[in-house]
C-alpha atoms as a PDB file:
ATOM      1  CA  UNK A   1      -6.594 -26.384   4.983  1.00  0.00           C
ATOM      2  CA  UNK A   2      -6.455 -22.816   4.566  1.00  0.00           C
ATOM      3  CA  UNK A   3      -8.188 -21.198   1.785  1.00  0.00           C
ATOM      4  CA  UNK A   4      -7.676 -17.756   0.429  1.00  0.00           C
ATOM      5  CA  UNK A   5     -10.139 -16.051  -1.964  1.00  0.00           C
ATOM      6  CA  UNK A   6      -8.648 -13.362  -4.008  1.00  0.00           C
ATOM      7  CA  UNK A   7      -8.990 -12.304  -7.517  1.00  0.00           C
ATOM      8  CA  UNK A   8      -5.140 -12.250  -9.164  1.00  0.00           C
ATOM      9  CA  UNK A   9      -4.682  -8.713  -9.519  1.00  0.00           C
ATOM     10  CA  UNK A  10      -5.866  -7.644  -5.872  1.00  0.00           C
ATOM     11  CA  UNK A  11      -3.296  -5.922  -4.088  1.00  0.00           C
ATOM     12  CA  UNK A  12      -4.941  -6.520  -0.286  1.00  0.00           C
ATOM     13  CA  UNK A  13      -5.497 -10.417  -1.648  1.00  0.00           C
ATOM     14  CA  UNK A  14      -1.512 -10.530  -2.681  1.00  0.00           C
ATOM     15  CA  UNK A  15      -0.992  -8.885   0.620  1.00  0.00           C
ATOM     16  CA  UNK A  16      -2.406 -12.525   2.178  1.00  0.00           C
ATOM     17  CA  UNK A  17      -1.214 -14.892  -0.282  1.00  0.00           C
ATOM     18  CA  UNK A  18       2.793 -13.330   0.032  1.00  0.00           C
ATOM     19  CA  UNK A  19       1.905 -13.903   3.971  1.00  0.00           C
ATOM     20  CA  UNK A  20       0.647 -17.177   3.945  1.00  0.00           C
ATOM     21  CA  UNK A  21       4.273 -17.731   1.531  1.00  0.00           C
ATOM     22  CA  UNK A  22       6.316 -16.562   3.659  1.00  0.00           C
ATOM     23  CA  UNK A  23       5.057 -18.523   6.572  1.00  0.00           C
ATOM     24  CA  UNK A  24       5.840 -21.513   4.535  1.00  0.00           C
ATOM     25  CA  UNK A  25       1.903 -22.600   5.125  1.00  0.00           C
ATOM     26  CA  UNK A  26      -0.759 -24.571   3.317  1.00  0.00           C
ATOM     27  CA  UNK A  27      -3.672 -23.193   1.561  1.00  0.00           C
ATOM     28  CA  UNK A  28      -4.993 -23.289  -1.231  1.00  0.00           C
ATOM     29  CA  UNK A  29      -6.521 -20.540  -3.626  1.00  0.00           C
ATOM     30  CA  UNK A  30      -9.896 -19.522  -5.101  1.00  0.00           C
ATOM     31  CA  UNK A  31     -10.241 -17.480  -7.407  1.00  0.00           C
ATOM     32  CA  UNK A  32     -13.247 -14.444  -7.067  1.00  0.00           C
ATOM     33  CA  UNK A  33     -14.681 -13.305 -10.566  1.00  0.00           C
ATOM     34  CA  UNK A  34     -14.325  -9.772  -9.609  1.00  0.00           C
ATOM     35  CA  UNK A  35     -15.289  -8.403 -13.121  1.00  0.00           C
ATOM     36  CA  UNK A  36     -18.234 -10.484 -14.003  1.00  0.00           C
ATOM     37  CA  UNK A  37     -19.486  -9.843 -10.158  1.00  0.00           C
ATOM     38  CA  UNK A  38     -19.114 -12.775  -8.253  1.00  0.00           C
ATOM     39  CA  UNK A  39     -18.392 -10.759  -4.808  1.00  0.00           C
ATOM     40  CA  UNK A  40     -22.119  -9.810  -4.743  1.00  0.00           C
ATOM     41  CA  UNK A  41     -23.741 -13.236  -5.439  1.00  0.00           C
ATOM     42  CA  UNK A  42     -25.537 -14.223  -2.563  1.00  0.00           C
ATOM     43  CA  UNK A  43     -22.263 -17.515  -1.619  1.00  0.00           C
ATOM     44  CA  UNK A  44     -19.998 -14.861  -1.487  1.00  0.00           C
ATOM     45  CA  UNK A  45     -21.477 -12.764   0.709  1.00  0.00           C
ATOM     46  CA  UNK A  46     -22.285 -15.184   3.352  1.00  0.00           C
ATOM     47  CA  UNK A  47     -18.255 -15.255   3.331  1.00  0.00           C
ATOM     48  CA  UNK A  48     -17.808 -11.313   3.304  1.00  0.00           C
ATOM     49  CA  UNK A  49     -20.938  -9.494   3.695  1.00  0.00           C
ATOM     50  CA  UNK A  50     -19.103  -6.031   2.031  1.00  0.00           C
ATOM     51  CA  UNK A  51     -18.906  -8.231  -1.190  1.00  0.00           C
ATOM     52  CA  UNK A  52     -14.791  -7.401  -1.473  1.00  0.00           C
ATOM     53  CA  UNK A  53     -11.720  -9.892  -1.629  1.00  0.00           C
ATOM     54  CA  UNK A  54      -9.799 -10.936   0.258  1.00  0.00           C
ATOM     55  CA  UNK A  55     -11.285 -13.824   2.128  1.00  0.00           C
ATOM     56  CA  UNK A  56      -9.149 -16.043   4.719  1.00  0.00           C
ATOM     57  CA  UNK A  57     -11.325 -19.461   5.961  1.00  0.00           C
ATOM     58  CA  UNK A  58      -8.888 -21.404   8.333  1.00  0.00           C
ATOM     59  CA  UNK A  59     -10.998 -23.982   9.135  1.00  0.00           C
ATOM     60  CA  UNK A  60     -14.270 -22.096   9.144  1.00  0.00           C
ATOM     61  CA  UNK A  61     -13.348 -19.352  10.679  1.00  0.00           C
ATOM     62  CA  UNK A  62     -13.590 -16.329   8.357  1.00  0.00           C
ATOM     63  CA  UNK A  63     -11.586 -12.991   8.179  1.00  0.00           C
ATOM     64  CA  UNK A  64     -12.245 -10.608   5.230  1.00  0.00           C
ATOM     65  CA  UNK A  65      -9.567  -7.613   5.860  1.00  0.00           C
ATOM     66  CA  UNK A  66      -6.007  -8.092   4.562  1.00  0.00           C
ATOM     67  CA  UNK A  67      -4.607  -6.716   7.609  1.00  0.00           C
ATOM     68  CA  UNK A  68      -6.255  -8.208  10.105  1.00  0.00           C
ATOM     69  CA  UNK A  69      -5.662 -11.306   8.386  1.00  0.00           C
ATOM     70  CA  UNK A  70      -2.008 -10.346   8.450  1.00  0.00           C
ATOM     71  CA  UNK A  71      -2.387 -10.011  12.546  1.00  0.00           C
ATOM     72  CA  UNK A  72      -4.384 -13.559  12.739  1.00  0.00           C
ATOM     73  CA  UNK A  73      -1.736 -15.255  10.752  1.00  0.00           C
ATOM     74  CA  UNK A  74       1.072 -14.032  12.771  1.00  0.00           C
ATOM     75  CA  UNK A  75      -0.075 -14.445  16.163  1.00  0.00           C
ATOM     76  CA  UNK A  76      -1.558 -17.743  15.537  1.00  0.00           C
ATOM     77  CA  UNK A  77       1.524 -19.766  13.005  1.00  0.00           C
ATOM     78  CA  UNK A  78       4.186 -17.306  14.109  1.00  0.00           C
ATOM     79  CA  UNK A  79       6.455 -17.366  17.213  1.00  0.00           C
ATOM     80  CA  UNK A  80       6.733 -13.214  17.465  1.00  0.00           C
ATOM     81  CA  UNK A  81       8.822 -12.691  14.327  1.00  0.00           C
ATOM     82  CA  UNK A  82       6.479 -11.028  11.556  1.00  0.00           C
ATOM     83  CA  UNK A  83       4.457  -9.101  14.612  1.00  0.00           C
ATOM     84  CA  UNK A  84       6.887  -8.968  18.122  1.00  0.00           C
ATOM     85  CA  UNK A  85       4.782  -8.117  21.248  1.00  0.00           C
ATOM     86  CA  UNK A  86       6.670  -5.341  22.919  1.00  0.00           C
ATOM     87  CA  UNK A  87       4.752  -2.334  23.008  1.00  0.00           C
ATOM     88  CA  UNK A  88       6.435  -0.320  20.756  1.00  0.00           C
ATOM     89  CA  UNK A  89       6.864  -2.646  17.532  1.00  0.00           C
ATOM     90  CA  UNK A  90       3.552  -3.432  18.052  1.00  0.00           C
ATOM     91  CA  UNK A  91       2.333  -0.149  17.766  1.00  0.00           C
ATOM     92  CA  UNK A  92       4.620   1.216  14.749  1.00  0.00           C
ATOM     93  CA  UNK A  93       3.546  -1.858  13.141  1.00  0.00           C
ATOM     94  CA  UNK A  94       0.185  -0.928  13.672  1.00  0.00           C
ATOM     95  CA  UNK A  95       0.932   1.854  12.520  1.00  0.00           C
ATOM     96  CA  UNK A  96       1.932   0.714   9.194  1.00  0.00           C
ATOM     97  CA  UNK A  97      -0.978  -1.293   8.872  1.00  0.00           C
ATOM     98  CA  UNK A  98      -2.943   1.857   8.772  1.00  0.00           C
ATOM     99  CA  UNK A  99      -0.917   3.683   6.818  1.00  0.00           C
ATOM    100  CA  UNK A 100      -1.513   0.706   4.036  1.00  0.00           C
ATOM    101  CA  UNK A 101      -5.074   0.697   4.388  1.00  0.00           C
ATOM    102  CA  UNK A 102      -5.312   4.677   4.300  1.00  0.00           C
ATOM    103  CA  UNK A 103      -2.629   6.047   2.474  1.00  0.00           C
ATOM    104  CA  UNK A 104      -1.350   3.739   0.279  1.00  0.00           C
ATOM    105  CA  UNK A 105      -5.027   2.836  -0.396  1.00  0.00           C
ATOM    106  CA  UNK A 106      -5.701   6.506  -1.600  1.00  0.00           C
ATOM    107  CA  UNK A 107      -2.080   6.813  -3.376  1.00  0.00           C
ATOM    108  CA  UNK A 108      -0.504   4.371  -5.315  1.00  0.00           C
ATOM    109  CA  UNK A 109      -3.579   1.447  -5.024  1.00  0.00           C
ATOM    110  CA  UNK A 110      -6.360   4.222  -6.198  1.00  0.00           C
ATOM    111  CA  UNK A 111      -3.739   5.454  -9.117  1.00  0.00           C
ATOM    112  CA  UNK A 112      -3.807   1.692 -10.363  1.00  0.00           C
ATOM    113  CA  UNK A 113      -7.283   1.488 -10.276  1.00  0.00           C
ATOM    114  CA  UNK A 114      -7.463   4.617 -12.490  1.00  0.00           C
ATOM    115  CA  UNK A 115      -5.571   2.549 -15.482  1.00  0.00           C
ATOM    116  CA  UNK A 116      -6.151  -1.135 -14.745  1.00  0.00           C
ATOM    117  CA  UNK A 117     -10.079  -0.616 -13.918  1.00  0.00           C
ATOM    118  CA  UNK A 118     -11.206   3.055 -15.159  1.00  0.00           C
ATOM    119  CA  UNK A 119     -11.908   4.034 -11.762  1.00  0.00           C
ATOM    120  CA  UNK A 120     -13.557   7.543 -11.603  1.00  0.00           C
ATOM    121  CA  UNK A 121     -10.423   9.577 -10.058  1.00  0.00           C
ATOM    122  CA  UNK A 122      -8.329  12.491 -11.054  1.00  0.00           C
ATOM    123  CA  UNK A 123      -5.412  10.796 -11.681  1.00  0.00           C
ATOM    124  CA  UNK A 124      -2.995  14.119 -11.606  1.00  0.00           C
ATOM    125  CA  UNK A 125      -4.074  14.839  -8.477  1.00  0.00           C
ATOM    126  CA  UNK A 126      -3.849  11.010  -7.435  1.00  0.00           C
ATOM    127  CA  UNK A 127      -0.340  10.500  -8.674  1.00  0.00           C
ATOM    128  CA  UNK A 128       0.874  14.096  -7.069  1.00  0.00           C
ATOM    129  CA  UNK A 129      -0.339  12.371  -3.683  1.00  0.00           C
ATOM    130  CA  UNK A 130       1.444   8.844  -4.084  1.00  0.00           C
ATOM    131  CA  UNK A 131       4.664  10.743  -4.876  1.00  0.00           C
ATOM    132  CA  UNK A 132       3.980  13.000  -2.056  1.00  0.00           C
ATOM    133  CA  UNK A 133       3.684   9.662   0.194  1.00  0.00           C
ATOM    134  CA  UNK A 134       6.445   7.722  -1.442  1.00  0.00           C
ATOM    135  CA  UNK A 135       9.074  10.346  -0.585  1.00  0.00           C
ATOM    136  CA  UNK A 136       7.863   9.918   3.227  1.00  0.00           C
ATOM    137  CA  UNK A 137       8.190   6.688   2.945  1.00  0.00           C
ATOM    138  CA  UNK A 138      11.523   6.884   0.679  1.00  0.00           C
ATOM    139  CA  UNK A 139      13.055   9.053   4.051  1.00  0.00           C
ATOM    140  CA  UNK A 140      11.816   7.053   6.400  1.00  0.00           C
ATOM    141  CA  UNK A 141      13.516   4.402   4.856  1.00  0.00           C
ATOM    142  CA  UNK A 142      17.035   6.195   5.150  1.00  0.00           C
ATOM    143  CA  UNK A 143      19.453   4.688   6.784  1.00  0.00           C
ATOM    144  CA  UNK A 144      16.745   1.709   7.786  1.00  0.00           C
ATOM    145  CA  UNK A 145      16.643  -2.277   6.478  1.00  0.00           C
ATOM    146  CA  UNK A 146      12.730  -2.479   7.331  1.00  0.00           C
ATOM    147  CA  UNK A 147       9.657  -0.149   7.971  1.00  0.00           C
ATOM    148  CA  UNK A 148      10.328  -1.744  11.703  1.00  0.00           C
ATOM    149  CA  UNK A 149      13.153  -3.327  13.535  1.00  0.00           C
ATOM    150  CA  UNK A 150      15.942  -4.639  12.122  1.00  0.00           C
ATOM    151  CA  UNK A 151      13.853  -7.304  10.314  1.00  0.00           C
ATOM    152  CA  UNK A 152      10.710  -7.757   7.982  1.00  0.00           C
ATOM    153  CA  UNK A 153       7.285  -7.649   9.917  1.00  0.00           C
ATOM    154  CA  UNK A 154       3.985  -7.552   8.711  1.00  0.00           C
ATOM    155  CA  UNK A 155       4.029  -3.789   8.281  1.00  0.00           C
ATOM    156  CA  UNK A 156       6.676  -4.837   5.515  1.00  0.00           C
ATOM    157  CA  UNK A 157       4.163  -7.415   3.883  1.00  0.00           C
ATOM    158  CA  UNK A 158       1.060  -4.712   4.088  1.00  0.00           C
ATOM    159  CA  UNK A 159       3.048  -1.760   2.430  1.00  0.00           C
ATOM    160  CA  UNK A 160       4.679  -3.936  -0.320  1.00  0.00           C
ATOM    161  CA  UNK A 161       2.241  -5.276  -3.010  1.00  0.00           C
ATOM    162  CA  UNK A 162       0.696  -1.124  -4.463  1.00  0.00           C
ATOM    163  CA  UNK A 163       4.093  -0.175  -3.891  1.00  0.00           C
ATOM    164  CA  UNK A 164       5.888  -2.419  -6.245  1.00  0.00           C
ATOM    165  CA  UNK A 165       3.402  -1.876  -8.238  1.00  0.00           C
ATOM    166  CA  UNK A 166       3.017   2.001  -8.210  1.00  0.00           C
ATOM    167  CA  UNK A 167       4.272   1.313 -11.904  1.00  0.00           C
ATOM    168  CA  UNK A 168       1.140   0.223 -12.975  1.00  0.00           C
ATOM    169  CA  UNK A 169      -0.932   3.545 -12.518  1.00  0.00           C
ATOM    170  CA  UNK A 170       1.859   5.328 -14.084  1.00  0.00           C
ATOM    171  CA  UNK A 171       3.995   6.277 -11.094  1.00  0.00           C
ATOM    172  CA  UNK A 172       7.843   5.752 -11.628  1.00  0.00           C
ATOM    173  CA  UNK A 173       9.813   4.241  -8.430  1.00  0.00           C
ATOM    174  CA  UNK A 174      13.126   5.223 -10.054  1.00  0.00           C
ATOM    175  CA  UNK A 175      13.810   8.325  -7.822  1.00  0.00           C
ATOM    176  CA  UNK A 176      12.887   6.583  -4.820  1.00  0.00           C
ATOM    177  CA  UNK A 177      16.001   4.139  -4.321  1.00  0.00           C
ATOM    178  CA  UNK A 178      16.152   3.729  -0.747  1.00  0.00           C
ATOM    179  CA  UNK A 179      12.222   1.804  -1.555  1.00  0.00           C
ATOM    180  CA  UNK A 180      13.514   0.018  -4.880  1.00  0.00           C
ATOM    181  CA  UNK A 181      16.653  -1.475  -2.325  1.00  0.00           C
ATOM    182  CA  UNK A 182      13.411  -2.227   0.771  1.00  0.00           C
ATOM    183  CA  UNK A 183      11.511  -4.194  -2.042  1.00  0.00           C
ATOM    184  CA  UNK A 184      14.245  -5.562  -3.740  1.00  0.00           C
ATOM    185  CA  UNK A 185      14.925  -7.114   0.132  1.00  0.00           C
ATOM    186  CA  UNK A 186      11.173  -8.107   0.446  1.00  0.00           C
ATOM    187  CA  UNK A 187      11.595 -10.118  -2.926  1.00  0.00           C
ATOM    188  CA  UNK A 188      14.802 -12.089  -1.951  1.00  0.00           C
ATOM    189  CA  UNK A 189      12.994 -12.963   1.555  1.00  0.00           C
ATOM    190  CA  UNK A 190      12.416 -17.016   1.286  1.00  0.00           C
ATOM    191  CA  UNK A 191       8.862 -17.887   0.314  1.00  0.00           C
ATOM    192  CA  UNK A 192       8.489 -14.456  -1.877  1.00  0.00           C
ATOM    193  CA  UNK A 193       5.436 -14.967  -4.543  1.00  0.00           C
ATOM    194  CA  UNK A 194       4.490 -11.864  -6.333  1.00  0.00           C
ATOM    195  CA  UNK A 195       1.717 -10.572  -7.481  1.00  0.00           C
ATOM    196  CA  UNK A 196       0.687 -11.248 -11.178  1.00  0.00           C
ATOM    197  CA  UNK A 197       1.224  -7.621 -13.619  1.00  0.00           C
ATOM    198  CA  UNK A 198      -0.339  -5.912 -15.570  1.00  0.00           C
ATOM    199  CA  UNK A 199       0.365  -4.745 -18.622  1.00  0.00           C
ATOM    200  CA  UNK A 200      -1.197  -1.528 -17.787  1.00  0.00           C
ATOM    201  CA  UNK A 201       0.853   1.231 -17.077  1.00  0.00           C
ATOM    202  CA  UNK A 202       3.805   3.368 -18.309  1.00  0.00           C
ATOM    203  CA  UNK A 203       5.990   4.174 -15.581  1.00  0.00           C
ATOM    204  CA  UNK A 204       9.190   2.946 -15.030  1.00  0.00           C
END
């Protein structure tokens, strides 16, 4: 069986697990003590040597990024769906995929780690960036259903989790609506989990 270590409040573990959901697959769950330092003991990092969750075993083989776990699952338990092969979704989708682990990372993810963790940032200058990024993204979603195509790929599943919860290090989604209507399509997709809140946080 699968198994997915995460700690509950990781956005790039949620990333997995809301895969993994929506695939309608197996696995089962174990949870990393993130604040009492489990990633570092020495059975951990046999797993991930960088001492970070996520961690995807299928069957012994490991994978400790979220999105290239995101590009195993797909090409191995989908039929093309979540990740088509033409050149061009491929590529916007990869383009996503770096866009989640750059910008997003540095936006909304790092202005959550500022409240939920203390994390040494300047969290004006943080939250001017997310909102900076989040009306790209709010344009770019204009007139579209999905980051790509005409329906939800993994570029979808990799942008979703620190953007739904932007909220949480005090950055308000109300004046984006064309992302409240893209998540609010994410979250009525069959097999949705989401990720477990905080309590942290003011925005709406």
């Amino acid at each position: 069986m699968i198994k997915l270590y995460r700690y509950p409040l990781s956005g790039n573990a949620h990333r997995v697990e809301l895969f993994l959901s929506l695939l309608g697959l197996e696995y089962s769950l174990v949870d990393v003590d993130l604040l009492n330092g489990e990633q570092k003991s020495e059975s951990f990092l046999k797993l991930n040597p960088f001492g970070q969750v996520p961690v995807l075993d299928d069957d012994g083989f490991i994978i400790y990024e979220s999105s290239a776990s995101l590009v195993y699952l797909a090409k191995k338990y989908d039929d093309g769906h979540w990740l088509p092969e033409d050149a061009q979704h491929a590529s916007m989708i990869q383009q996503w995929l770096s866009i989640a682990t750059s910008r997003i990372a540095a936006g909304p993810a790092t202005a959550r780690l500022i409240t939920l963790f203390g994390a040494n940032h300047d969290a004006n200058e943080v939250i001017q960036r997310s909102n900076n990024l989040l009306q790209v993204i709010n344009n770019h979603l204009e007139n579209r259903i999905f980051l790509v195509g005409d329906g939800p790929t993994i570029a979808d599943v990799a942008a979703y989790t620190y953007i739904a919860h932007a909220p949480e290090g005090n950055i308000s989604l109300t004046p984006y609506t064309n992302i409240v209507e893209w998540l609010k399509r994410i979250e009525s997709l069959k097999g949705f989990i989401g990720m477990q809140k905080s309590k942290v946080g003011l925005a709406a």
